[in-house]
N, C-alpha and C. Protein backbone atom coordinates (compact mmCIF):
# COMPACT_ATOMS: atom_id res chain seq x y z
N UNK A 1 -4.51 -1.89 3.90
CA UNK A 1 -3.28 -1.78 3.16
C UNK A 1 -2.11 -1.40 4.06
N UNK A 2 -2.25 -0.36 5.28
CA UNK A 2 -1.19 -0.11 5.54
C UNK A 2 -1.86 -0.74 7.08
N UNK A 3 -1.58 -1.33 7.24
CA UNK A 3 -2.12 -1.66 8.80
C UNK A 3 -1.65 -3.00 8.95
N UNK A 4 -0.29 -3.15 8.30
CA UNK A 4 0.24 -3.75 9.28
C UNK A 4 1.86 -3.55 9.29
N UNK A 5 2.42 -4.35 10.25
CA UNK A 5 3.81 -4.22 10.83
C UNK A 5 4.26 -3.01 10.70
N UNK A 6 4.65 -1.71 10.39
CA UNK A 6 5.74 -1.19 9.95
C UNK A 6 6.84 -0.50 10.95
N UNK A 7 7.31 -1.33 11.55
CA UNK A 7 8.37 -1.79 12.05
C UNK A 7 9.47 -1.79 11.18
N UNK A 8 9.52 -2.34 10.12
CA UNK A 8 10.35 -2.62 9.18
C UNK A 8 9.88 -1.90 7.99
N UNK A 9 9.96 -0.72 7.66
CA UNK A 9 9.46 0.16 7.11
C UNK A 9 9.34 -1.00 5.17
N UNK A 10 10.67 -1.02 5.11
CA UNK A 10 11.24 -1.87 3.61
C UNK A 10 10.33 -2.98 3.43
N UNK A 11 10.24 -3.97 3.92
CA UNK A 11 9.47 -4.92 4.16
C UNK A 11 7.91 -5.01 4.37
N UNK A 12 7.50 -3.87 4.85
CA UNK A 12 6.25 -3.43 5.23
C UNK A 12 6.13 -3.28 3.20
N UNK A 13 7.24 -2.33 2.68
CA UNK A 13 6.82 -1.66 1.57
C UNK A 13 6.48 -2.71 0.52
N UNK A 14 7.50 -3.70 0.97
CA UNK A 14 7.77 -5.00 -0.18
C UNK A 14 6.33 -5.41 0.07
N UNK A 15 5.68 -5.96 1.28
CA UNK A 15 4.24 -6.27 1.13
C UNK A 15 3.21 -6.05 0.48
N UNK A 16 3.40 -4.42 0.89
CA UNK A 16 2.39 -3.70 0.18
C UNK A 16 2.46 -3.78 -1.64
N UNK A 17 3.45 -3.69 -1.86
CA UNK A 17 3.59 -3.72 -3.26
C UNK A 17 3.19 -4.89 -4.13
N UNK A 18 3.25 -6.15 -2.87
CA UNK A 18 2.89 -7.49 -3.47
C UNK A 18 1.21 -7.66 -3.49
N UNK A 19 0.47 -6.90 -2.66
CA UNK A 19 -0.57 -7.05 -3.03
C UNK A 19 -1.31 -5.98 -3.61
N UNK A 20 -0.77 -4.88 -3.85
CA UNK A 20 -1.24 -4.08 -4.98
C UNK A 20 -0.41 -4.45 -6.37
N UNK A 21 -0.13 -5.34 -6.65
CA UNK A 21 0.38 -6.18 -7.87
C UNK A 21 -1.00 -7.01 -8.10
N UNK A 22 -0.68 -7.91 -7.16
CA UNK A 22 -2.09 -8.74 -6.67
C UNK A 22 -3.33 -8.19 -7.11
N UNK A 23 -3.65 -7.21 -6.33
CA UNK A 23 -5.08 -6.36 -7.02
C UNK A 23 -4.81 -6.03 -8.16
N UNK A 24 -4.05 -5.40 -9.21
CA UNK A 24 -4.22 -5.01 -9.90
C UNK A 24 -4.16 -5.79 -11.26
N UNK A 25 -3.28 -7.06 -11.08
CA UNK A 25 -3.35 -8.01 -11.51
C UNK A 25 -4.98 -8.58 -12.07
N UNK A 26 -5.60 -8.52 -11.16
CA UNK A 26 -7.59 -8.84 -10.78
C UNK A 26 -8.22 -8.03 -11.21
N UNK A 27 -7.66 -6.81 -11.86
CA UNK A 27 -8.70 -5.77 -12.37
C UNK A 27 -9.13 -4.76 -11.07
N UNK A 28 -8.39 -4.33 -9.77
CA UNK A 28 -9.04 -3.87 -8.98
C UNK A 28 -8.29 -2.21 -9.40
N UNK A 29 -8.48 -1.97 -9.22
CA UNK A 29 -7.94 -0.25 -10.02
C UNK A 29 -7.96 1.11 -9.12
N UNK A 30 -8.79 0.60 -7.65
CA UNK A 30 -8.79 1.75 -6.82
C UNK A 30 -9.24 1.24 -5.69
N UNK A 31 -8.30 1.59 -4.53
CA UNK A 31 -8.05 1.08 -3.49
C UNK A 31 -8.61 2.34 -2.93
N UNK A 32 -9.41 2.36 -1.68
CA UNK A 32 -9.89 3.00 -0.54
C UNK A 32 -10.00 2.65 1.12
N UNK A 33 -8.55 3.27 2.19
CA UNK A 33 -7.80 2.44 3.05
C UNK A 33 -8.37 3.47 4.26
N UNK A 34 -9.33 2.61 5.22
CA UNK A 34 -10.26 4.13 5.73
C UNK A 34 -9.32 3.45 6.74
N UNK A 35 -8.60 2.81 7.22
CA UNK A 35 -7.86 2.99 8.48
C UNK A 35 -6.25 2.48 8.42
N UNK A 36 -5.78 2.87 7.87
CA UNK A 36 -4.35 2.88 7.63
C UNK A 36 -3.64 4.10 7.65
N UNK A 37 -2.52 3.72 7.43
CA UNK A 37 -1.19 4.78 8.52
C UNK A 37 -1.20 5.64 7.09
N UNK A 38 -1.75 6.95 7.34
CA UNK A 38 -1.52 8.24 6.16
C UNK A 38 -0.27 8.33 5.90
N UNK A 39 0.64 8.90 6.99
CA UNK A 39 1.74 8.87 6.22
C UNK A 39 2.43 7.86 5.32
N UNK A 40 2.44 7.07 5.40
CA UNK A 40 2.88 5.36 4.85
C UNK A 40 2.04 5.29 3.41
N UNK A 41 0.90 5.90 3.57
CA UNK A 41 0.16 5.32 2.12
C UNK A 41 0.53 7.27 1.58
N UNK A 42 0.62 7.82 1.88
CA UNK A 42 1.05 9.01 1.21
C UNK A 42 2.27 9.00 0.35
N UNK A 43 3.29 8.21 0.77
CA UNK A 43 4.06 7.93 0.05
C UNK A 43 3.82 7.23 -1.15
N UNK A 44 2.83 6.26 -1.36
CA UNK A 44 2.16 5.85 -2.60
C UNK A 44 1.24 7.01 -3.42
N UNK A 45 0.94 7.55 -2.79
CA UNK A 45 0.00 8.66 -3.89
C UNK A 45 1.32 9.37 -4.31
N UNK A 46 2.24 9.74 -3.68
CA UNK A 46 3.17 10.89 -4.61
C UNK A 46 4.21 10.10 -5.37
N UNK A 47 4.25 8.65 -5.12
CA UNK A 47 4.73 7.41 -5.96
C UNK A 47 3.55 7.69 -7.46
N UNK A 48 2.73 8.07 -7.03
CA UNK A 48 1.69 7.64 -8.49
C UNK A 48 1.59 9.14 -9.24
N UNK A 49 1.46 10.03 -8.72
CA UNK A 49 1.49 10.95 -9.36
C UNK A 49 3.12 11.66 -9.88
């Protein structure tokens, strides 16, 4: 999920958002990202809570 570009922090975000649309769209309901950038996906957990 977070493993790629973020270079472009915005764009990185727009990605991400398109395929957790994507998954969730499919019924996938819980994502587990054992090598992606913590800080970057931390911002989604305090997005969700």
């Amino acid at each position: 999920m977070a493993a790629i570009d973020l270079s472009d922090v915005d764009r990185a975000r727009g990605a991400t958002d398109k395929i957790l649309d994507n998954m969730l769209r499919h019924g996938i309901t819980t994502v587990r990202d054992m090598g992606g950038n913590a800080p970057y996906l931390a911002q989604y957990k305090e997005d969700i809570i």
